[in-house]
C-alpha atoms as a PDB file:
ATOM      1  CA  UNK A   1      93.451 231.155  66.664  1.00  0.00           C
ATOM      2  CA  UNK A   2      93.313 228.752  69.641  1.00  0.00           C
ATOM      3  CA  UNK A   3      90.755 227.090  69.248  1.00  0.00           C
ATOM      4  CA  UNK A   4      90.121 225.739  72.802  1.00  0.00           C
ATOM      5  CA  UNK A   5      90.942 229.032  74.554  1.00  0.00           C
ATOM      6  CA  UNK A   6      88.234 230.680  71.819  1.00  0.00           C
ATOM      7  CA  UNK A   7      85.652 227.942  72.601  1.00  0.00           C
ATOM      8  CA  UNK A   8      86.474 228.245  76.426  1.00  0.00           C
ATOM      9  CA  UNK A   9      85.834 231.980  75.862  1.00  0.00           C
ATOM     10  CA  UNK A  10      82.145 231.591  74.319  1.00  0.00           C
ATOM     11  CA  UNK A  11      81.154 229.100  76.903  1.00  0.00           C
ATOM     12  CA  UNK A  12      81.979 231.506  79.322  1.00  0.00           C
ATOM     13  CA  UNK A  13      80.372 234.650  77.815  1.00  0.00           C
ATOM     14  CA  UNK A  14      77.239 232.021  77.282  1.00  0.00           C
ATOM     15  CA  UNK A  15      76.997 231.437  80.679  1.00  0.00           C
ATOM     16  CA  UNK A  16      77.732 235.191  82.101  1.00  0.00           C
ATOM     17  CA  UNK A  17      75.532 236.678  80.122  1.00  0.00           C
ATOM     18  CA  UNK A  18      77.709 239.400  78.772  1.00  0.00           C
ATOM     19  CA  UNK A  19      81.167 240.439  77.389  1.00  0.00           C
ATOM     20  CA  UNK A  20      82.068 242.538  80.629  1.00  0.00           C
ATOM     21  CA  UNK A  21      81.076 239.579  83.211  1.00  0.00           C
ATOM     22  CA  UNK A  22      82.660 237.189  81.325  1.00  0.00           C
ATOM     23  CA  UNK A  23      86.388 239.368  81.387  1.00  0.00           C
ATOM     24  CA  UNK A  24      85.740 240.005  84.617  1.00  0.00           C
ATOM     25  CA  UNK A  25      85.652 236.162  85.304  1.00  0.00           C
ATOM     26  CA  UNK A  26      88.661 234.963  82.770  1.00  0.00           C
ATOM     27  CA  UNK A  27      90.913 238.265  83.952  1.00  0.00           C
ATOM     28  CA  UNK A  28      90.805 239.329  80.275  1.00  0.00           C
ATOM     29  CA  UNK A  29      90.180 242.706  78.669  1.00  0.00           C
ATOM     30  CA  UNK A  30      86.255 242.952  77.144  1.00  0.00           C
ATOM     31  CA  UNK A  31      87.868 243.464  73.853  1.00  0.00           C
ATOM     32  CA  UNK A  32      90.289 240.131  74.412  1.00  0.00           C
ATOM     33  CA  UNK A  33      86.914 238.475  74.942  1.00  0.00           C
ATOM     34  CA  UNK A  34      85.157 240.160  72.157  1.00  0.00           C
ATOM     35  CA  UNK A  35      87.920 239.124  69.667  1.00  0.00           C
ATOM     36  CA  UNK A  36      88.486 235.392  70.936  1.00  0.00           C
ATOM     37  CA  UNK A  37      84.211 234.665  70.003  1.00  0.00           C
ATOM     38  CA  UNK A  38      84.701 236.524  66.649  1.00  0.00           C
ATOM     39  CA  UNK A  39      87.667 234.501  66.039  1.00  0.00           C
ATOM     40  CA  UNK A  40      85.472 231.411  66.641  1.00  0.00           C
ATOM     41  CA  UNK A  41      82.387 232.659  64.575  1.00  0.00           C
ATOM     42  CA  UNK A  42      84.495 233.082  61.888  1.00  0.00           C
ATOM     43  CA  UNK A  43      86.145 229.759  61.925  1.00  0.00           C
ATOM     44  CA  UNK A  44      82.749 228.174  62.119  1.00  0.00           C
ATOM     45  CA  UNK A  45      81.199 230.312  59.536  1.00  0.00           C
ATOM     46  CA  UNK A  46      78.274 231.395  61.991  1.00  0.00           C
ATOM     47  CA  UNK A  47      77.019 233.723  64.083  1.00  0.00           C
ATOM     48  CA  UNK A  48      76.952 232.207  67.759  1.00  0.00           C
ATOM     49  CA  UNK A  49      75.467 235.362  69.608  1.00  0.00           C
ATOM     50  CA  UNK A  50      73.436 238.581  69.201  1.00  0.00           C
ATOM     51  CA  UNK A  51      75.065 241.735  70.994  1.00  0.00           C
ATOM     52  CA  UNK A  52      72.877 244.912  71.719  1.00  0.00           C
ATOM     53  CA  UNK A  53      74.426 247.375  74.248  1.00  0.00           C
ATOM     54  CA  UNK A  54      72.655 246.056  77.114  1.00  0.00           C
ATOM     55  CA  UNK A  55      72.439 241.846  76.190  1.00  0.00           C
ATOM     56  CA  UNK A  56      73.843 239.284  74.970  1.00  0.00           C
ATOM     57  CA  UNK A  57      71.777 236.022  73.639  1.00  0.00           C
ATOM     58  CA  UNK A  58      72.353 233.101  71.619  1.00  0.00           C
ATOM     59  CA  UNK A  59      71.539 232.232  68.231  1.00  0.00           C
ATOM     60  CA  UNK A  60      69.898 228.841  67.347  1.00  0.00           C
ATOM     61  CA  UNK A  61      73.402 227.610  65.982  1.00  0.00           C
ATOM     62  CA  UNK A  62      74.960 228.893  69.214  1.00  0.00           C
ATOM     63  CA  UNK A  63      72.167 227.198  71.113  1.00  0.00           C
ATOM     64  CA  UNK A  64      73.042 224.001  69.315  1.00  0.00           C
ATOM     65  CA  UNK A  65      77.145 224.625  69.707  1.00  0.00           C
ATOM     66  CA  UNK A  66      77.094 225.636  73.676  1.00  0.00           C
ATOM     67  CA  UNK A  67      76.037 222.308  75.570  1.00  0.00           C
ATOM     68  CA  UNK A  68      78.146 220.440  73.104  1.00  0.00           C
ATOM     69  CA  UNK A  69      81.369 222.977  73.176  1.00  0.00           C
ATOM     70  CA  UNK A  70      80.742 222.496  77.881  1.00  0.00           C
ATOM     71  CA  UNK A  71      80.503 218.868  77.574  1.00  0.00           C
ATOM     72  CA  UNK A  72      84.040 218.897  75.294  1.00  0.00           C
ATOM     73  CA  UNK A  73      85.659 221.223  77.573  1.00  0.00           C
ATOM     74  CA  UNK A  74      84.844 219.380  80.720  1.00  0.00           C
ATOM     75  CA  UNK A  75      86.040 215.914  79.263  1.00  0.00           C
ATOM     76  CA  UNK A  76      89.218 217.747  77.502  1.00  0.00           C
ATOM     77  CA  UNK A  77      89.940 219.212  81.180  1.00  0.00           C
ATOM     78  CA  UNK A  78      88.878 216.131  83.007  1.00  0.00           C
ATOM     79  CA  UNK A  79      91.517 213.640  80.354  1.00  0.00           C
ATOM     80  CA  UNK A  80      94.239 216.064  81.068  1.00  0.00           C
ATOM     81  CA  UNK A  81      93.683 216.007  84.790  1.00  0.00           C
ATOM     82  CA  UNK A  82      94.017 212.190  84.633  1.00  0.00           C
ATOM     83  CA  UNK A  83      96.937 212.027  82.606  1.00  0.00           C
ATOM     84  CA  UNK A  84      98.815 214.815  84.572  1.00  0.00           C
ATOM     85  CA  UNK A  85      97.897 212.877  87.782  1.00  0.00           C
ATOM     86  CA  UNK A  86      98.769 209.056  86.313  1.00  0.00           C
ATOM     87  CA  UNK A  87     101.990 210.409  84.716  1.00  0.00           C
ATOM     88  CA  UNK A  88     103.242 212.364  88.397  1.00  0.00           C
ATOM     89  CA  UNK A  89     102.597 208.742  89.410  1.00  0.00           C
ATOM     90  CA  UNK A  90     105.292 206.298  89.315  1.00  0.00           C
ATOM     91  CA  UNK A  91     103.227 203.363  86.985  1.00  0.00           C
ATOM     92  CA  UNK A  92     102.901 201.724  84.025  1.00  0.00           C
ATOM     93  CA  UNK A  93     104.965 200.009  81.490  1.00  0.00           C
ATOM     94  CA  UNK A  94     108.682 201.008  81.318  1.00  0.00           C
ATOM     95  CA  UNK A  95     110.881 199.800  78.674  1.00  0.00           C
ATOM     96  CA  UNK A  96     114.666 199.481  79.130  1.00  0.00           C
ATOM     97  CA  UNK A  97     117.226 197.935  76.922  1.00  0.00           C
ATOM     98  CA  UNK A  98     120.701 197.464  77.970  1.00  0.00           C
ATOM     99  CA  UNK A  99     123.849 195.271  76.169  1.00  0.00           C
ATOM    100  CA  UNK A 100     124.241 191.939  78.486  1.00  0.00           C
ATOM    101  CA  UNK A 101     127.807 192.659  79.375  1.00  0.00           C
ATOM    102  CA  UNK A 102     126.279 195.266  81.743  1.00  0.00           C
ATOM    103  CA  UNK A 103     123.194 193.628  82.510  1.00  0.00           C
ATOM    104  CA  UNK A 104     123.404 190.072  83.308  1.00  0.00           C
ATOM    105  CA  UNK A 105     126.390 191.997  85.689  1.00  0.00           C
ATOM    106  CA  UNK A 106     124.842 194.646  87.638  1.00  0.00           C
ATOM    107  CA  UNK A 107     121.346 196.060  85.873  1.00  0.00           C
ATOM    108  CA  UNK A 108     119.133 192.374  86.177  1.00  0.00           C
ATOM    109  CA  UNK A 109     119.920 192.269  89.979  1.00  0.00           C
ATOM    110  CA  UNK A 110     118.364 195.963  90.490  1.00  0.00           C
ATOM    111  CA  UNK A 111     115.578 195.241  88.035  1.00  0.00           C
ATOM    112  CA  UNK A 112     114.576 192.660  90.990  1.00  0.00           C
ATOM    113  CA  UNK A 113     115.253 195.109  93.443  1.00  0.00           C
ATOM    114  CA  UNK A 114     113.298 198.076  91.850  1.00  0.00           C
ATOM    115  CA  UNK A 115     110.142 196.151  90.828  1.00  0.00           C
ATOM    116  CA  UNK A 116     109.825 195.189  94.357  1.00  0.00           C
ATOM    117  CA  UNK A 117     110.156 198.986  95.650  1.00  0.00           C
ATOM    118  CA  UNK A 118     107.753 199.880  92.517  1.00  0.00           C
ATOM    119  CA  UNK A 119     105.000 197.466  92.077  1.00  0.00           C
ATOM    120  CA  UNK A 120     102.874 200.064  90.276  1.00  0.00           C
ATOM    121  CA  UNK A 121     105.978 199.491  87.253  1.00  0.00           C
ATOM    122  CA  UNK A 122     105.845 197.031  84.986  1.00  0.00           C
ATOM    123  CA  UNK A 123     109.407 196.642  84.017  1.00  0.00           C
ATOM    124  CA  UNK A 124     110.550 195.416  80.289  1.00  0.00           C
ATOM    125  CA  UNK A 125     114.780 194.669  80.295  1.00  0.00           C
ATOM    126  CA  UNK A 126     115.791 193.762  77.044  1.00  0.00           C
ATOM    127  CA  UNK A 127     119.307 192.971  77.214  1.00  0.00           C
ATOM    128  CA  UNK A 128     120.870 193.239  73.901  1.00  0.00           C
ATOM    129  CA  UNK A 129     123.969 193.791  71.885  1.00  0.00           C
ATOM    130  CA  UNK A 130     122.394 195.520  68.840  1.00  0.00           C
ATOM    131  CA  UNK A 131     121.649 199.268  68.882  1.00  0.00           C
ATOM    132  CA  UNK A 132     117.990 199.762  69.770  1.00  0.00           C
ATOM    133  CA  UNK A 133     116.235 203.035  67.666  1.00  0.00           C
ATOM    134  CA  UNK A 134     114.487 204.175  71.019  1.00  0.00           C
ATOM    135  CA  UNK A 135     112.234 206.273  69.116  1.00  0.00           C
ATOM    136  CA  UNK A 136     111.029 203.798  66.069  1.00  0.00           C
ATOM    137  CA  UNK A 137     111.223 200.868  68.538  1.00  0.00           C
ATOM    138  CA  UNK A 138     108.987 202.965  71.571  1.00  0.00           C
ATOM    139  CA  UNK A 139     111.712 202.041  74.442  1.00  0.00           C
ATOM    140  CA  UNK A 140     111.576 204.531  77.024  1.00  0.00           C
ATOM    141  CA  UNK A 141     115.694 204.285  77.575  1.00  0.00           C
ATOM    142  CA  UNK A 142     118.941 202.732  77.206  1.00  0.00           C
ATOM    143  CA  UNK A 143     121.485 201.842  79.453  1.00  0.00           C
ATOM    144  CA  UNK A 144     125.213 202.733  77.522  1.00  0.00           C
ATOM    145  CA  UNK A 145     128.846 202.477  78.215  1.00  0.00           C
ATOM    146  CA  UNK A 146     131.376 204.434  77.102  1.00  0.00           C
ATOM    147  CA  UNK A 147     131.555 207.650  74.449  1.00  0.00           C
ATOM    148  CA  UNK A 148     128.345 208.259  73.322  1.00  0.00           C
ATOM    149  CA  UNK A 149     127.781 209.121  69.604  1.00  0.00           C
ATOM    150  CA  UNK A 150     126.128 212.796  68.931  1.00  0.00           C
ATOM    151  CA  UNK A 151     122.564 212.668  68.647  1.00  0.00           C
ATOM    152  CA  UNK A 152     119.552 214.415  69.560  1.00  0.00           C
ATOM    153  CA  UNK A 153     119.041 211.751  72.916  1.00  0.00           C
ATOM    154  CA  UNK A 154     119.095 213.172  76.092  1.00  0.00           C
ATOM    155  CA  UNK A 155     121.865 211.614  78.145  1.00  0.00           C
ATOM    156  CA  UNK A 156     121.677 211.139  82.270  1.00  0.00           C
ATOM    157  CA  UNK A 157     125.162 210.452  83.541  1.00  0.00           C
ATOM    158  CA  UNK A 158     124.921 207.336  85.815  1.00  0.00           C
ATOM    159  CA  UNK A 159     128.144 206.357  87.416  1.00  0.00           C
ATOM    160  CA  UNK A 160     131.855 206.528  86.420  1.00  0.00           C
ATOM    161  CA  UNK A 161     133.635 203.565  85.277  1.00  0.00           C
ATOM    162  CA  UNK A 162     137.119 202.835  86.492  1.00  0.00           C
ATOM    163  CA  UNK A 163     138.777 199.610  85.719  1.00  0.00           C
ATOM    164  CA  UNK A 164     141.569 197.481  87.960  1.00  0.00           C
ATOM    165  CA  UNK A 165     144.390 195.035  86.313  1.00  0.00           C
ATOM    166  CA  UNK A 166     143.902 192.203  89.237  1.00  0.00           C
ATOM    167  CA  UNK A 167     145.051 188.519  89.410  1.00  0.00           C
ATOM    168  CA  UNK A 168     144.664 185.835  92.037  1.00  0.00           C
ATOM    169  CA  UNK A 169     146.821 185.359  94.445  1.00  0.00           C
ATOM    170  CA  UNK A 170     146.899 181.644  92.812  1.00  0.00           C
ATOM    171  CA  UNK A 171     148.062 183.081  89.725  1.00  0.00           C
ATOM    172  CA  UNK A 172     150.450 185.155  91.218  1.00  0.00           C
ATOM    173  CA  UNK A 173     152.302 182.500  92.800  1.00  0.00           C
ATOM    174  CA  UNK A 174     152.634 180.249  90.120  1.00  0.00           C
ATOM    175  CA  UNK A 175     153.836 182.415  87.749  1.00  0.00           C
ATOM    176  CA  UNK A 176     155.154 185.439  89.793  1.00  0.00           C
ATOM    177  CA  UNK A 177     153.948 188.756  89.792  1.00  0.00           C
ATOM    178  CA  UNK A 178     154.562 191.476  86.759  1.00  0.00           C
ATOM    179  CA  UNK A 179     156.547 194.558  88.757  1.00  0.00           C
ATOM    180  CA  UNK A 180     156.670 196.703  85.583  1.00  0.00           C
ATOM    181  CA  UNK A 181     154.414 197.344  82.439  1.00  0.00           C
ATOM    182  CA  UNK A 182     156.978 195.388  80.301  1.00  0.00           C
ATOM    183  CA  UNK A 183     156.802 192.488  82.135  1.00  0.00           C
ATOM    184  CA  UNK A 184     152.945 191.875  81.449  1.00  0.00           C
ATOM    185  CA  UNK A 185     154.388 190.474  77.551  1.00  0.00           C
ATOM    186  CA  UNK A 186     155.334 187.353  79.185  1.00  0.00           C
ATOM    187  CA  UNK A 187     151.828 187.170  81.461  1.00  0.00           C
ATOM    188  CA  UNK A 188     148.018 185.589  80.438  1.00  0.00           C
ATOM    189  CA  UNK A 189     145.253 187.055  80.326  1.00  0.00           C
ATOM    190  CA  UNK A 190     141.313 186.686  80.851  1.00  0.00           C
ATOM    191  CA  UNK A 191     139.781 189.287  78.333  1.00  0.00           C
ATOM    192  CA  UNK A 192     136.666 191.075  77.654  1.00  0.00           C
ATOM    193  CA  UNK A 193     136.303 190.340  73.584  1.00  0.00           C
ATOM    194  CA  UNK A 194     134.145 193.504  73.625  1.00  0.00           C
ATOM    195  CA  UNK A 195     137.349 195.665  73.938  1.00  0.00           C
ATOM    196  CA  UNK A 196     138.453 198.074  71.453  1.00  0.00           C
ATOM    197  CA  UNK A 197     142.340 196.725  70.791  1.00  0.00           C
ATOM    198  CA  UNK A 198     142.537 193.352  72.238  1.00  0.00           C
ATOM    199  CA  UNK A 199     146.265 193.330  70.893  1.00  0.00           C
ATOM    200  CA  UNK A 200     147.777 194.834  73.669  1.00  0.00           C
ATOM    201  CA  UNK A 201     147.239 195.621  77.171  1.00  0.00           C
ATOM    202  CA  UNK A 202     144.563 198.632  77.622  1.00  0.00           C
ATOM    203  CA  UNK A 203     146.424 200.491  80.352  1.00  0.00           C
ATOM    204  CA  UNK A 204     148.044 203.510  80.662  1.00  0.00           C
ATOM    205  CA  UNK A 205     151.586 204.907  82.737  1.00  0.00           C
ATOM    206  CA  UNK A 206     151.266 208.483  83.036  1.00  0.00           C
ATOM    207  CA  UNK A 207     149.694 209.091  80.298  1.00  0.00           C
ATOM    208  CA  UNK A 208     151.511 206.947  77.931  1.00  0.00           C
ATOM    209  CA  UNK A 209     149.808 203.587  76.354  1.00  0.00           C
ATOM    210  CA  UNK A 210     151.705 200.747  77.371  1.00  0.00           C
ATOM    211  CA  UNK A 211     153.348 198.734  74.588  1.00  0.00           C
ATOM    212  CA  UNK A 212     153.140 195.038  76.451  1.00  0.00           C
ATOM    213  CA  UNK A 213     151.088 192.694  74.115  1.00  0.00           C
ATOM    214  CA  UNK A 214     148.280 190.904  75.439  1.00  0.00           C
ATOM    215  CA  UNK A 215     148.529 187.066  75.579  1.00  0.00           C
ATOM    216  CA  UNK A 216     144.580 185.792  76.083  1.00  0.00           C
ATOM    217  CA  UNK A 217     143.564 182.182  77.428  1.00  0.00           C
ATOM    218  CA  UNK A 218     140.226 183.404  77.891  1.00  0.00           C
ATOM    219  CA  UNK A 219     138.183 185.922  75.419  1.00  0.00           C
ATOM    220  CA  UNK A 220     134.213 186.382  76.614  1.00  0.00           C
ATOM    221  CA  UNK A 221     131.815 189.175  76.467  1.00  0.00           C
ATOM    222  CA  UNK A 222     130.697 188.698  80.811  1.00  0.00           C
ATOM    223  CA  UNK A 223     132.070 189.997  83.411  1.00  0.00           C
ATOM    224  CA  UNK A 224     130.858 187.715  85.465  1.00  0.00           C
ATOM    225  CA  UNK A 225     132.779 184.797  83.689  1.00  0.00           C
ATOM    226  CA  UNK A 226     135.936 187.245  83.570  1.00  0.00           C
ATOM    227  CA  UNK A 227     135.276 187.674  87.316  1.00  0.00           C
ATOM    228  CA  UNK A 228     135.057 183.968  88.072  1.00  0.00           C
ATOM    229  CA  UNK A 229     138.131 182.948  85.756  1.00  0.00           C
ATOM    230  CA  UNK A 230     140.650 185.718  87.617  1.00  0.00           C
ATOM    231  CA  UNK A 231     139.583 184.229  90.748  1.00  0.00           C
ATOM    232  CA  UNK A 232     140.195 180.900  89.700  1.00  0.00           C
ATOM    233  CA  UNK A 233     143.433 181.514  88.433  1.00  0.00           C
ATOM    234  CA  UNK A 234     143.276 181.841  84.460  1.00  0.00           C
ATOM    235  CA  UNK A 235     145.106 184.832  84.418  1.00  0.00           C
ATOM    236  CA  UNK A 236     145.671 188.454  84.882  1.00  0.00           C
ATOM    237  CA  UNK A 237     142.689 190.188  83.745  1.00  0.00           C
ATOM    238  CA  UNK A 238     141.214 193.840  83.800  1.00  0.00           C
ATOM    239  CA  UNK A 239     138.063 194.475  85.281  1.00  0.00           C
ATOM    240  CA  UNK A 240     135.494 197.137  86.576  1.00  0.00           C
ATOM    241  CA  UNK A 241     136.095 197.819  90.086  1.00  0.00           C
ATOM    242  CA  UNK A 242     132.614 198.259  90.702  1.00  0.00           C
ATOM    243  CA  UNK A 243     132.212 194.134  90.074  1.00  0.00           C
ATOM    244  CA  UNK A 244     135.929 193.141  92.044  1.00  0.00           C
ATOM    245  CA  UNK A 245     135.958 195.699  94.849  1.00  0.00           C
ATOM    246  CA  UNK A 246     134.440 192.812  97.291  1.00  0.00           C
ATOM    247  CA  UNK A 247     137.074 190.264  96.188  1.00  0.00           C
ATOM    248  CA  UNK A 248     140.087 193.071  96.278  1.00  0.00           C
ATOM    249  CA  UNK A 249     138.915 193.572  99.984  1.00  0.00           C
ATOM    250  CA  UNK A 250     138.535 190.405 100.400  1.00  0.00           C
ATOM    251  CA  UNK A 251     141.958 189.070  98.847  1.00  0.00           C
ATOM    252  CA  UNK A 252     140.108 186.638  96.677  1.00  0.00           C
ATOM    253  CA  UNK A 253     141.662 189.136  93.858  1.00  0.00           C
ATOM    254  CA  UNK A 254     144.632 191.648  94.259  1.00  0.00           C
ATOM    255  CA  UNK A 255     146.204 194.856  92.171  1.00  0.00           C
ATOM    256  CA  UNK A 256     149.067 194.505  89.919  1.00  0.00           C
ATOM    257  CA  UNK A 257     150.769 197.567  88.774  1.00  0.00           C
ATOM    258  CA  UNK A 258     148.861 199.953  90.182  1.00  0.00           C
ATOM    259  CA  UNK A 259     150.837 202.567  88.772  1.00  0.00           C
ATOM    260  CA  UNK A 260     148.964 201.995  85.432  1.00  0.00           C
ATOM    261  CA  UNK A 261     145.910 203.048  85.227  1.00  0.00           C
ATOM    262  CA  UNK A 262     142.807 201.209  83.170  1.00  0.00           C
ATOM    263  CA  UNK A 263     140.433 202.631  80.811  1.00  0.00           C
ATOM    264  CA  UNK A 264     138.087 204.852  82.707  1.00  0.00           C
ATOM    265  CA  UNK A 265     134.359 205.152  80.793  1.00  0.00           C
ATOM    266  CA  UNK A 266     130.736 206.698  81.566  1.00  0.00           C
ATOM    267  CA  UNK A 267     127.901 204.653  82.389  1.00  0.00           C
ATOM    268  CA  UNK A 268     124.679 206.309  81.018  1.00  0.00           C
ATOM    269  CA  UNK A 269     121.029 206.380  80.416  1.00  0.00           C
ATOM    270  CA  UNK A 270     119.791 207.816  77.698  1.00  0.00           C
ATOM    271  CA  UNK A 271     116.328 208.708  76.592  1.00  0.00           C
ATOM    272  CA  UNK A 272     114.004 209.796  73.664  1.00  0.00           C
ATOM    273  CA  UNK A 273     114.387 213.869  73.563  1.00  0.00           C
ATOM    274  CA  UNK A 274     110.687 214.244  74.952  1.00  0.00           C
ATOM    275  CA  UNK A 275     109.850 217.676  76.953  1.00  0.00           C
ATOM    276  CA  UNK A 276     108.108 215.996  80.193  1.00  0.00           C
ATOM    277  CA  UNK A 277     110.274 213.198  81.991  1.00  0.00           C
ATOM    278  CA  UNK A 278     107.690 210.518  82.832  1.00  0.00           C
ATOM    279  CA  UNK A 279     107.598 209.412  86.492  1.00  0.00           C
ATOM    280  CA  UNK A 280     108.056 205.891  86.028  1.00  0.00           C
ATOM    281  CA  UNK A 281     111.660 206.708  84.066  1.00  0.00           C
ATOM    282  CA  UNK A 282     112.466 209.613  86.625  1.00  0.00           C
ATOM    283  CA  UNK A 283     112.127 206.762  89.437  1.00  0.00           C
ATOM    284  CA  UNK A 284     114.200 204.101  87.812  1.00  0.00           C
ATOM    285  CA  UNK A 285     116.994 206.535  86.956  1.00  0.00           C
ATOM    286  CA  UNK A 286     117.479 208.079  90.668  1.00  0.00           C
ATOM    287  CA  UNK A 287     117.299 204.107  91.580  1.00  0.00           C
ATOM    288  CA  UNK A 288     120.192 202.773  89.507  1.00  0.00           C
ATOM    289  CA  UNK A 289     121.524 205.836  89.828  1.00  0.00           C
ATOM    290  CA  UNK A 290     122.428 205.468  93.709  1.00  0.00           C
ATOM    291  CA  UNK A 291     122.316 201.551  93.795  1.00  0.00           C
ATOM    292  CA  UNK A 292     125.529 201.439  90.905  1.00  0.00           C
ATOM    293  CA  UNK A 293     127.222 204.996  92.677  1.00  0.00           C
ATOM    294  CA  UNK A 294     126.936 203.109  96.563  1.00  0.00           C
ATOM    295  CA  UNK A 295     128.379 199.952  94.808  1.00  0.00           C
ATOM    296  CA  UNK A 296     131.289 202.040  93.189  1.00  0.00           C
ATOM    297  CA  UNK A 297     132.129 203.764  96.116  1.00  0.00           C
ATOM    298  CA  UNK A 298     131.792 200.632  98.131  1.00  0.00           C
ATOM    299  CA  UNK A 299     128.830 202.034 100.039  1.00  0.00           C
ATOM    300  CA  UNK A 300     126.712 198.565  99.322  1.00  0.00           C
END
């Protein structure tokens, strides 16, 4: 039994005066209605109304239940009307986490940006390396790189990441510039220590891993202090070319061997598997969504 559809039911039968009015008003069949204020007798263990042919009245415990059973069904409609209108609403907290290679880089910036456009949002970044439990720790969603593990989270695909081997043109002149694969063995190299084989070189030549082993002055988990020692001349390094497509076009940084290719990877949010999709999250994820795609295609 339902019980608010049952309760709805007597209320309305209460107020109708009969079985017949009372379908008539609720588009249900008499004997729908008939069965739905049984149903809720029976639960409650007591007679609510007395049915002749012609009438239907109330009992004295269904005088005492119908005021009671209106006033619950005009709050219960009158909370869900507020929640369905404050959750269609961009507001309220929103909790993100996100490792700091990615957001001291790109996500902090746009967490300015987007509180500004959203000042209904209050806006929790937790940058961290650890792997937040969304669900036991009540974060709305992460922000993740790369292959994501199989689990029930629902996963919104933000932006493709491509990586660039680039140098200075410092660099480059003082200790030449590698013109095949094998040639990066005798090259140094500014390195993201977050990288799966930091052995050798993660590139690719049509398809084939290349061998060259990687030499590193420089190992840090930023890609802003990668950025800012490839510019200064510390080596060759590989980095996203969402964060060095201003220098490339701007010659602060140019491509070597760009017949290999870099890793490529996924940047994505993922969330808690809930049915509804609050506004709030909706908002944020269309926001970083074009800010990081306009920036990767060199739009911004």
């Amino acid at each position: 039994m339902n019980l608010h559809t049952a309760m709805s039911v007597f209320v309305e039968v209460a107020k109708a005066g009969g079985f017949a009015e009372a379908a008539r008003r609720l588009g249900m069949s008499t004997t729908t209605v008939s069965r739905h204020v049984a149903d809720l007798e029976s639960e409650l263990g007591a007679t609510l109304l007395r049915r002749t042919t012609r009438h239907v009245s109330l009992t004295e415990a269904g005088n005492r239940y119908l005021p009671r059973a209106a006033t619950l069904l005009e709050e219960l409609a009158s909370l869900n009307a507020e929640i369905s209108s404050a959750d269609a609403t961009p507001q309220g907290r929103l909790r993100i986490t996100a490792p700091p290679a990615l957001g001291n880089d790109w996500i902090t910036e746009l967490a300015v940006d987007f509180v500004e456009a959203y000042p209904d949002i209050e806006l929790e970044l937790d940058l961290t390396e650890r792997m937040v439990d969304l669900v036991e720790e009540g974060y709305d969603a992460a922000i993740r790189s790369g292959a994501l593990p199989d689990s029930s989270l629902i996963a919104h695909r933000i932006v493709e990441m491509r990586y660039v081997l680039c140098a200075s043109p410092t660099y480059l002149e003082n200790y030449g510039t590698p013109q095949q694969a094998e040639d990066l063995a005798g090259h140094r190299s500014v390195y993201w220590c977050g990288g799966a084989n930091p052995g050798h070189w993660p590139l690719t030549r049509n398809g084939v891993p290349v061998q060259a082993p990687l030499r590193p002055r420089l190992q840090v988990s930023n890609f802003a202090a990668l950025l800012e020692s490839a510019r200064r001349g510390i080596g060759l390094a590989v980095l996203p070319l969402i964060t060095v497509r201003d220098d490339l076009e701007a010659g602060r940084l140019l491509r070597v061997l760009p017949d290999c290719e870099a890793d490529h990877g996924m940047l994505n949010l993922v969330r808690p598997p809930t049915p509804f999709e609050p506004a709030k999250l909706r908002v944020f994820i269309d926001y970083i969504t074009e800010a990081l795609r306009a920036r990767a295609e060199g739009r911004a």
